[in-house]
N, C-alpha and C. Protein backbone atom coordinates (compact mmCIF):
# COMPACT_ATOMS: atom_id res chain seq x y z
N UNK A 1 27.08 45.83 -51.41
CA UNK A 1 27.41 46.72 -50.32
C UNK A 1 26.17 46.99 -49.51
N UNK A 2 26.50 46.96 -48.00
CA UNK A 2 25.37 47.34 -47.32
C UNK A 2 25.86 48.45 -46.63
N UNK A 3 24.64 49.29 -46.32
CA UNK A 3 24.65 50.44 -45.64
C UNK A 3 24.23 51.36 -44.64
N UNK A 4 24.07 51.00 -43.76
CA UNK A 4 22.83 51.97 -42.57
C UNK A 4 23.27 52.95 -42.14
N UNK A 5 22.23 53.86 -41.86
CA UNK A 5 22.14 55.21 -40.95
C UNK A 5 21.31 55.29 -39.86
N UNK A 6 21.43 55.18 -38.66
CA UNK A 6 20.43 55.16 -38.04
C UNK A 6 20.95 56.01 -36.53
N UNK A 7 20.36 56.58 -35.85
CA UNK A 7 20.49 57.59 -34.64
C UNK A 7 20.44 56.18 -33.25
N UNK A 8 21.99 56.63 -32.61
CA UNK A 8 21.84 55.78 -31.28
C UNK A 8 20.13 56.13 -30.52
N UNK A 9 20.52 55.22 -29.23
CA UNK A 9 19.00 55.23 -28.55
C UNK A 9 18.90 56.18 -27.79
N UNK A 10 19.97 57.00 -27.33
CA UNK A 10 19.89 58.22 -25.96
C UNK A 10 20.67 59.45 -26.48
N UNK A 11 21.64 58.82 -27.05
CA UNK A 11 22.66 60.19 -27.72
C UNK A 11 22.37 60.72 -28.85
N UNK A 12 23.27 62.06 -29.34
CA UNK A 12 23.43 62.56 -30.59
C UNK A 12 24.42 61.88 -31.73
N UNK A 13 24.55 60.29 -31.51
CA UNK A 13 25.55 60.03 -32.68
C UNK A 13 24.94 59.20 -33.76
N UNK A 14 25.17 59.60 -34.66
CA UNK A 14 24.27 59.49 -35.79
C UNK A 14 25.46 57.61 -36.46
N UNK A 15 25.50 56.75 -36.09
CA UNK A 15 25.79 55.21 -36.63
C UNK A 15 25.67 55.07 -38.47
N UNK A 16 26.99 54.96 -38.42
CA UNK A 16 26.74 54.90 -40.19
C UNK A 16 27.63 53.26 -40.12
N UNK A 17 26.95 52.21 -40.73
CA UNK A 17 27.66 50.95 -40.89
C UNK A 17 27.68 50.57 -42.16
N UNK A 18 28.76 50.17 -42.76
CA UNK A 18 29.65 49.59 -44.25
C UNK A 18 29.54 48.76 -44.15
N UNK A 19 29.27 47.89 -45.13
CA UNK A 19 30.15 46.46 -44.99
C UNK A 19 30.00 45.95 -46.56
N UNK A 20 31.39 45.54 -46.60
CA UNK A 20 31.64 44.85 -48.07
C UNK A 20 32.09 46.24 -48.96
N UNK A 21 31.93 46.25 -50.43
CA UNK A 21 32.33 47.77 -50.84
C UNK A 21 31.74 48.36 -51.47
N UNK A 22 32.07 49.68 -51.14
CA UNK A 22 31.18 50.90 -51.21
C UNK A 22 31.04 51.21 -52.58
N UNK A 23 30.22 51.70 -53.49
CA UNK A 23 30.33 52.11 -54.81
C UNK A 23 29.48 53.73 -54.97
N UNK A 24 29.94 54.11 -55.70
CA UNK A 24 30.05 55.27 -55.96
C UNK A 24 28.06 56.30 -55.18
N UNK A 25 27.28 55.18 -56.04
CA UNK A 25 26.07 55.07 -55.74
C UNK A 25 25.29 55.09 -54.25
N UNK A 26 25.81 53.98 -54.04
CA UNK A 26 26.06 53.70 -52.61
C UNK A 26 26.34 55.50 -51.41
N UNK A 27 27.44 55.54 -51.90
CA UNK A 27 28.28 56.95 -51.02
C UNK A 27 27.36 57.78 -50.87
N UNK A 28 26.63 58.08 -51.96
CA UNK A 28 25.91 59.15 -52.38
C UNK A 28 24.55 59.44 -51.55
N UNK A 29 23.92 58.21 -51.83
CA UNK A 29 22.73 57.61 -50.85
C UNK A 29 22.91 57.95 -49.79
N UNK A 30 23.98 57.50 -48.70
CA UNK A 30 24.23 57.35 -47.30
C UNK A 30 24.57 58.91 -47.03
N UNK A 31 25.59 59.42 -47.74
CA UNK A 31 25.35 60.87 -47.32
C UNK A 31 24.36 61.90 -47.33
N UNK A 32 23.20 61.60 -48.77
CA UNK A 32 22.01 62.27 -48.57
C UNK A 32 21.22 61.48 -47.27
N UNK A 33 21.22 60.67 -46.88
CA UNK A 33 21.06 60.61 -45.31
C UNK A 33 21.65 61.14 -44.35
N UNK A 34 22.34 60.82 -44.43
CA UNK A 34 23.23 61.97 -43.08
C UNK A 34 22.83 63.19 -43.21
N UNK A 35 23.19 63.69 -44.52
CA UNK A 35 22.42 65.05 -44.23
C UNK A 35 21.07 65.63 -44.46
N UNK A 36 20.65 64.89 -44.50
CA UNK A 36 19.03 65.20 -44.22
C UNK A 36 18.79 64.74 -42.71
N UNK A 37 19.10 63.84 -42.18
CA UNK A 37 19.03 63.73 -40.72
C UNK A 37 19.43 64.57 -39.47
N UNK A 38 20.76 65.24 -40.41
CA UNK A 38 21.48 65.78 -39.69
C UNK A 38 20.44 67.63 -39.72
N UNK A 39 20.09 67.76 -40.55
CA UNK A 39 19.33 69.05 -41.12
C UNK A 39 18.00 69.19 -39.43
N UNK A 40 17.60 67.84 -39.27
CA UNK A 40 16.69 67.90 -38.09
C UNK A 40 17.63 67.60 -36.50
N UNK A 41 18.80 67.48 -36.77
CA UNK A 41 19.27 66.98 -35.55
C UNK A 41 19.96 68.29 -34.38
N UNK A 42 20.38 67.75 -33.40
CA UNK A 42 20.46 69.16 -32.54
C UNK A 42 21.92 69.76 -32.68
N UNK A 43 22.07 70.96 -32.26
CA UNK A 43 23.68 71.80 -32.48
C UNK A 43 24.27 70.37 -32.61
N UNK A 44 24.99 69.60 -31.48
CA UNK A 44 26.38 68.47 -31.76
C UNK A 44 26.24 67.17 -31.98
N UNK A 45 26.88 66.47 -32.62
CA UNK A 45 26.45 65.15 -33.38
C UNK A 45 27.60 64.70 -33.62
N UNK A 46 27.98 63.30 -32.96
CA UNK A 46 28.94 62.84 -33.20
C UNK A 46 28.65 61.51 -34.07
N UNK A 47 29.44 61.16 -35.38
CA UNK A 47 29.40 60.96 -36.36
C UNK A 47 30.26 59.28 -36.15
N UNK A 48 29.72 58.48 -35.69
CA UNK A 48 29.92 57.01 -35.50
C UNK A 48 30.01 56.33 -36.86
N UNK A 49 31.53 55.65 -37.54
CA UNK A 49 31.40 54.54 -38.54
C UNK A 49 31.71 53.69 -38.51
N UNK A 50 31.21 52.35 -38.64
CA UNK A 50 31.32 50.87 -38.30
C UNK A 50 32.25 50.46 -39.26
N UNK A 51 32.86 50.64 -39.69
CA UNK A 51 33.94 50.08 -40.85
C UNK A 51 34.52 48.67 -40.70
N UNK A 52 34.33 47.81 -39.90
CA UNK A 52 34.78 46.66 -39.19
C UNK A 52 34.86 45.86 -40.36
N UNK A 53 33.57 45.60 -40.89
CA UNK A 53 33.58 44.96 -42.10
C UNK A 53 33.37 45.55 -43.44
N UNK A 54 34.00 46.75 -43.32
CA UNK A 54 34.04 47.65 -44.88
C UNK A 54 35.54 46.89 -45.46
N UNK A 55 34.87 46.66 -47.22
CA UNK A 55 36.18 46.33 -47.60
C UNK A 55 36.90 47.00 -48.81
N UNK A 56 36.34 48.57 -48.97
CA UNK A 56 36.82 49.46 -49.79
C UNK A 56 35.78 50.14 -50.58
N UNK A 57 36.81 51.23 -50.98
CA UNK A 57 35.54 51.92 -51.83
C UNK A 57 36.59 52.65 -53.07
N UNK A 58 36.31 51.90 -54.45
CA UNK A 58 37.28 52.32 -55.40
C UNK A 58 36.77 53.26 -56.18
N UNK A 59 35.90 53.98 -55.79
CA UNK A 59 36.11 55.27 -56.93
C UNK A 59 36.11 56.51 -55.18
N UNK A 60 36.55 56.44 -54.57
CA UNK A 60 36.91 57.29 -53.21
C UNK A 60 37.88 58.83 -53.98
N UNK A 61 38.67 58.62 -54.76
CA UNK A 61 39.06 59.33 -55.72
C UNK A 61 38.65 60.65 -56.29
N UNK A 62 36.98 59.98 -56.45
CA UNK A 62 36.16 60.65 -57.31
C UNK A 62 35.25 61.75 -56.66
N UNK A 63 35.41 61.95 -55.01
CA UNK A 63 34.96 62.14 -54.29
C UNK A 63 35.52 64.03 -54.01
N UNK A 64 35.09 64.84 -53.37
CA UNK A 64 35.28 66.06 -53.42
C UNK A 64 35.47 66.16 -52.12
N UNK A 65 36.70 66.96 -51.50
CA UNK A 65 36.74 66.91 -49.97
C UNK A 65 35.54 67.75 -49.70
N UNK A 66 34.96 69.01 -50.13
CA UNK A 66 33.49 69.47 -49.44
C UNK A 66 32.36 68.10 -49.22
N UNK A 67 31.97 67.15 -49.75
CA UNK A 67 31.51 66.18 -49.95
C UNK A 67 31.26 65.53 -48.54
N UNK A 68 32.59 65.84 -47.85
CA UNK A 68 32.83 65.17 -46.74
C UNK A 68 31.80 65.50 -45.15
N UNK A 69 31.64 65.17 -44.56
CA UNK A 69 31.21 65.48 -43.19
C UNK A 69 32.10 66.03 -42.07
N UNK A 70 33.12 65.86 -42.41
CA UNK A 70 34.29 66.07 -41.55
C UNK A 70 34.14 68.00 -41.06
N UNK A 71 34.11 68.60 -41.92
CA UNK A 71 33.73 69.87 -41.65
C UNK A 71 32.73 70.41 -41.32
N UNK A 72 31.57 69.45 -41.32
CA UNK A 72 30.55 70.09 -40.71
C UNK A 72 30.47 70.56 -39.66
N UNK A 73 29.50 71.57 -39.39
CA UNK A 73 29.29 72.68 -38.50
C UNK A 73 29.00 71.86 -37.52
N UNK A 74 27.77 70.97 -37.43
CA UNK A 74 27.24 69.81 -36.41
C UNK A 74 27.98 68.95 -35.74
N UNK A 75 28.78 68.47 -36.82
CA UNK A 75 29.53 67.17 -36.05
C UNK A 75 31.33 68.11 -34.92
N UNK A 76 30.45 66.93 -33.82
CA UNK A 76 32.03 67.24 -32.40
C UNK A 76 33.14 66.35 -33.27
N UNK A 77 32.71 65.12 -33.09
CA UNK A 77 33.75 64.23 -33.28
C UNK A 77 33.59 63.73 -34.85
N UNK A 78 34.30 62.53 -35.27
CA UNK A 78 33.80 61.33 -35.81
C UNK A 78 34.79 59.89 -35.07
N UNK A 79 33.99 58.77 -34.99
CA UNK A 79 34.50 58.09 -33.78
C UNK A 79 34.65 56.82 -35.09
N UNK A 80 35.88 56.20 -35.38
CA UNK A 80 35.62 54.82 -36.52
C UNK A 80 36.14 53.87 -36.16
N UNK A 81 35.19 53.12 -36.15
CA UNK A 81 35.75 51.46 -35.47
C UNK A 81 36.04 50.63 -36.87
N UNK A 82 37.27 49.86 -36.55
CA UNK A 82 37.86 49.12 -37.42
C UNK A 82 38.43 47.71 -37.49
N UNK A 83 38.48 46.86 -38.11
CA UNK A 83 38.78 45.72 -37.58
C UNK A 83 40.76 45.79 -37.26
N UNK A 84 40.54 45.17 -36.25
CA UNK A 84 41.95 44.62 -35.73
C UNK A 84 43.28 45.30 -36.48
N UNK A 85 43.27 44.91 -37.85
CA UNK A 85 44.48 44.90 -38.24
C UNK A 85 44.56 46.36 -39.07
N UNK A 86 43.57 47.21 -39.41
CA UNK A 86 43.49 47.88 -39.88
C UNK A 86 43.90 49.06 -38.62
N UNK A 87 43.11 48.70 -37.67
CA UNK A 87 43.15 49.77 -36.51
C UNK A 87 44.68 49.95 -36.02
N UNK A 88 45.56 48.86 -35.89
CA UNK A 88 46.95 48.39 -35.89
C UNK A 88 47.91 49.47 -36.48
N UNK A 89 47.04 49.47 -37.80
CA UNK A 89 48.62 50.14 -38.72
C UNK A 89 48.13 51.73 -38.32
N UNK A 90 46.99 51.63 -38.48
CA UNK A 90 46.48 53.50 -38.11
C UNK A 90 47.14 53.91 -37.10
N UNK A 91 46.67 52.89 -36.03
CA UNK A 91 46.80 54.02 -34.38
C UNK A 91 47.92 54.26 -34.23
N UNK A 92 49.03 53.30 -35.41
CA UNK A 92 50.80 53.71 -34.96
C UNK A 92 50.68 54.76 -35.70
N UNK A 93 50.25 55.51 -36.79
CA UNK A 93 50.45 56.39 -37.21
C UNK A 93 49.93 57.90 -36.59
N UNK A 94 48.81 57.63 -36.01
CA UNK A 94 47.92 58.65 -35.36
C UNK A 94 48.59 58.70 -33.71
N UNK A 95 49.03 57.68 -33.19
CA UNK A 95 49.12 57.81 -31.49
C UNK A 95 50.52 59.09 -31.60
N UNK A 96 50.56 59.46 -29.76
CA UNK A 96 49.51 59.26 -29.03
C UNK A 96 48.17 60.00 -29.33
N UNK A 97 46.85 59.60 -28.52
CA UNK A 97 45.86 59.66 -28.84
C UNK A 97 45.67 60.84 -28.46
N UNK A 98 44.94 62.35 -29.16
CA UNK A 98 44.89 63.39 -29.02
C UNK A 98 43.23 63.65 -29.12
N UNK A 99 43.08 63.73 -27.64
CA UNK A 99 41.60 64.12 -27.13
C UNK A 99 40.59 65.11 -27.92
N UNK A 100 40.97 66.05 -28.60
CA UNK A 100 41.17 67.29 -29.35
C UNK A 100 40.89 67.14 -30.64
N UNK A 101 41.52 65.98 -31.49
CA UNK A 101 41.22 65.86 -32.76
C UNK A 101 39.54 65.33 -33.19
N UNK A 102 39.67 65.76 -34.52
CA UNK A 102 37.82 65.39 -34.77
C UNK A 102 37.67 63.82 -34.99
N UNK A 103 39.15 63.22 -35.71
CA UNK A 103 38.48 61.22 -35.69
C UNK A 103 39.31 60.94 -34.61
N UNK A 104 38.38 59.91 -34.27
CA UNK A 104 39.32 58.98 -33.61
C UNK A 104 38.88 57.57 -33.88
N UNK A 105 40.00 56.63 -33.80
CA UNK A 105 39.70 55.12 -34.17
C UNK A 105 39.78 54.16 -33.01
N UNK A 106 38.58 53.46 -33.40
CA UNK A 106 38.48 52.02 -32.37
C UNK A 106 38.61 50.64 -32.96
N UNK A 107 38.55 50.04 -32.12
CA UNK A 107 38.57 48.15 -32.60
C UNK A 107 36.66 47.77 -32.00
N UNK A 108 36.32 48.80 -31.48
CA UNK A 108 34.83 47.87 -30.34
C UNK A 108 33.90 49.14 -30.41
N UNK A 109 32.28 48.63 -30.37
CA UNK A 109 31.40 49.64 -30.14
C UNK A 109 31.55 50.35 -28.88
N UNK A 110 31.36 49.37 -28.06
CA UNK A 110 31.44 50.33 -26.63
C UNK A 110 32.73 51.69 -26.29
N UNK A 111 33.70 51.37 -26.96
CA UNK A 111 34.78 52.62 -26.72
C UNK A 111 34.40 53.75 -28.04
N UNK A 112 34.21 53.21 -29.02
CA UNK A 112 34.02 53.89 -29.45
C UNK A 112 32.45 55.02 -28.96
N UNK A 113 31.52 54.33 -28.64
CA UNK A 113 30.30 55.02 -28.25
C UNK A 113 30.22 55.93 -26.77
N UNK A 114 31.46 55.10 -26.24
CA UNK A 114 31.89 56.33 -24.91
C UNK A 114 32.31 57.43 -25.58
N UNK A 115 33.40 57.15 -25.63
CA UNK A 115 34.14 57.94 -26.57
C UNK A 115 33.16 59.40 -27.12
N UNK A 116 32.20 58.70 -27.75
CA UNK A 116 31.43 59.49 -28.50
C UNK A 116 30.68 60.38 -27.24
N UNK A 117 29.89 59.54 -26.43
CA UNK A 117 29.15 60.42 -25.28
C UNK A 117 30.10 61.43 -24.27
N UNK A 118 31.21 61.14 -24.53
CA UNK A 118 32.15 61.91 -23.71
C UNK A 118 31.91 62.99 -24.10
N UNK A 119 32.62 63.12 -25.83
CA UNK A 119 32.68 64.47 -26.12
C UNK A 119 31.42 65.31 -26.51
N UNK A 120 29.86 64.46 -26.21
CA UNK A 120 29.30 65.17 -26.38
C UNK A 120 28.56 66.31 -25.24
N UNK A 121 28.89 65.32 -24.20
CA UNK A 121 28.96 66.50 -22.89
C UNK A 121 29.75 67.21 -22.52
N UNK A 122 30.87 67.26 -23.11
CA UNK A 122 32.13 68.27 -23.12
C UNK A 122 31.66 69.49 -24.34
N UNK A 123 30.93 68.82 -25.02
CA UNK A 123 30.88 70.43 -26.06
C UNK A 123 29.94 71.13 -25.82
């Protein structure tokens, strides 16, 4: 499993990229990044994940919803790009697309990274 964290070049969205699968170890790591990054970063932060080529994470289970980022105080959004077929079965479940909610899913960086700069001049 690979994993990065790294801060876009102009904005507040903090790029988290997967690929292959996640293990327990792994999770753990990447979130003590996030939040240690996030500890120096400014009030809003929108929370970018590359999932395109993520291909699971089997102990997800084991995981504690506080654990999550989703509630953080910092983060506007979270913006997750996905490959094709995955994004497919989601967006029928999620559409129509509600401006308002904290995820939203893409197929491409660029919508997703608008996306992201949108709402960070809106908050």
């Amino acid at each position: 499993m690979s994993v990065t964290v790294e801060w876009h070049d102009t904005f507040s969205i903090l790029v988290t990229t997967c690929q292959g699968k996640l293990t327990l170890k792994d999770y753990r790591a990447m979130r003590e990044q996030q939040r240690a990054w996030l500890a120096d970063a400014p009030d809003r932060v929108v929370l970018l994940a590359d999932m395109r080529q993520f291909e699971g994470f089997p102990d997800a289970n084991t995981i504690e919803p506080s654990d999550t980022l989703l509630a953080h105080a910092q983060i506007a959004c979270v913006a997750v790009m996905l490959d094709n077929e995955l994004y497919d079965r989601l967006a029928r479940a999620l559409l129509p697309a509600d401006e308002t909610r904290r995820v939203s899913f893409f197929t491409g960086l660029d919508a997703a990274r608008a996306h992201a700069e949108t709402r960070l001049r809106d908050a």
